[in-house]
Protein backbone atom coordinates (compact mmCIF):
# COMPACT_ATOMS: atom_id res chain seq x y z
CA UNK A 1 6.37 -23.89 8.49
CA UNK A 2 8.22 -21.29 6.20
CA UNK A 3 8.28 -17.61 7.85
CA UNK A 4 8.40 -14.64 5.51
CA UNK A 5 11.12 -12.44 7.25
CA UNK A 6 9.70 -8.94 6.03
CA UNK A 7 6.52 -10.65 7.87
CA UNK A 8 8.08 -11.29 10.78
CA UNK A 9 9.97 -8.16 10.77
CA UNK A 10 6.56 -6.02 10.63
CA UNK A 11 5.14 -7.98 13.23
CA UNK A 12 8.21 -7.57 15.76
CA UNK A 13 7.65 -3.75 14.61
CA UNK A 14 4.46 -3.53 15.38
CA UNK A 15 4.62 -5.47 18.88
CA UNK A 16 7.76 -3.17 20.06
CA UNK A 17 5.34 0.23 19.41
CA UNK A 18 2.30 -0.99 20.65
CA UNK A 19 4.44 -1.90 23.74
CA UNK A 20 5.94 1.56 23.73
CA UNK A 21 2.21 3.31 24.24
CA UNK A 22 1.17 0.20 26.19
CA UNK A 23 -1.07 -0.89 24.02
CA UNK A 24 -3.07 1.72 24.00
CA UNK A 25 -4.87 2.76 20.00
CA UNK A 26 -5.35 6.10 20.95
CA UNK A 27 -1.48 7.11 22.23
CA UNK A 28 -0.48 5.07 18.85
CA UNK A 29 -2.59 7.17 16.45
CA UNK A 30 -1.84 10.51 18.14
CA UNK A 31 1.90 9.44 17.78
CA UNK A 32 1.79 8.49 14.01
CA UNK A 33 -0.55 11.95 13.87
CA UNK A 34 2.58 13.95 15.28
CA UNK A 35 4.85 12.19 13.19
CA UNK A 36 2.86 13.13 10.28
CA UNK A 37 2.58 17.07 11.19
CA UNK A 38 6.45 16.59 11.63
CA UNK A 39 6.96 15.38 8.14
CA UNK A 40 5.37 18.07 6.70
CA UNK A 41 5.92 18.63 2.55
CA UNK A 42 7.61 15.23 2.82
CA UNK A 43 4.52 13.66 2.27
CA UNK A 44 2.89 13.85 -1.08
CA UNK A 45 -0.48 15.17 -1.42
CA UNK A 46 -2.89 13.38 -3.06
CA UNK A 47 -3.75 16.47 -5.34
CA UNK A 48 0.01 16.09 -6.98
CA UNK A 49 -0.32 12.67 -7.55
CA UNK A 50 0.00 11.50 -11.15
CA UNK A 51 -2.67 10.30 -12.92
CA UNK A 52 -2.55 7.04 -14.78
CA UNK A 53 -2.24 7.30 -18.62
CA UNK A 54 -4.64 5.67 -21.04
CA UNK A 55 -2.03 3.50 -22.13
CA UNK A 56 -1.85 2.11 -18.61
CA UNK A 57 -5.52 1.97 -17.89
CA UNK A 58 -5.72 -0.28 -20.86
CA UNK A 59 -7.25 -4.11 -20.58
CA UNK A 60 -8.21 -2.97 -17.03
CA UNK A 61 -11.85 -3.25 -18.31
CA UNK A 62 -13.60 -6.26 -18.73
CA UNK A 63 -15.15 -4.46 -21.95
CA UNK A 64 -12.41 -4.08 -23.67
CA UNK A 65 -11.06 -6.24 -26.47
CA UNK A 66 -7.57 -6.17 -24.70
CA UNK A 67 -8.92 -8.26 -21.82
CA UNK A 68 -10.40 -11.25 -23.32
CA UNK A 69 -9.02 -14.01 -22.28
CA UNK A 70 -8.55 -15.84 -25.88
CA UNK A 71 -5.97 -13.52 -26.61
CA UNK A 72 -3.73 -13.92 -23.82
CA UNK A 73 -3.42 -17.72 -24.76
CA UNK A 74 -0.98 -19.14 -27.30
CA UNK A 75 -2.38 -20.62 -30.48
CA UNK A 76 -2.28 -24.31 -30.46
């Protein structure tokens, strides 16, 4: 069976830290919190984040003219 190495590479990732806080949920998420903290402005706050134009919210509705699927195929 195919393996999809970015799969396996999360998987090996994830194995090795649970290992490291012996597989224990709580000493992971108070890790990733610290981490977090440590980042600090790195991160972006979801109050900066862009908002999608109305050019790219269009045919996302299944209202809309742009999303009917008679359209989308070729003329025979």
């Amino acid at each position: 069976m195919w393996e999809d190495p970015i799969v396996a590479e999360v998987h090996r990732t994830r194995e090795m830290l649970a290992a490291k806080f012996n597989f224990d949920i709580d000493a992971i998420f108070a890790d990733m919190q610290k981490r977090q903290a440590a980042l600090g402005e790195r991160l972006v706050s979801p109050k900066t984040r862009a908002e999608p134009t109305a050019e790219a919210d269009r045919g996302l509705h299944s209202g809309s003219p742009e999303s009917t699927s008679h359209q989308a195929a070729p003329a025979a």
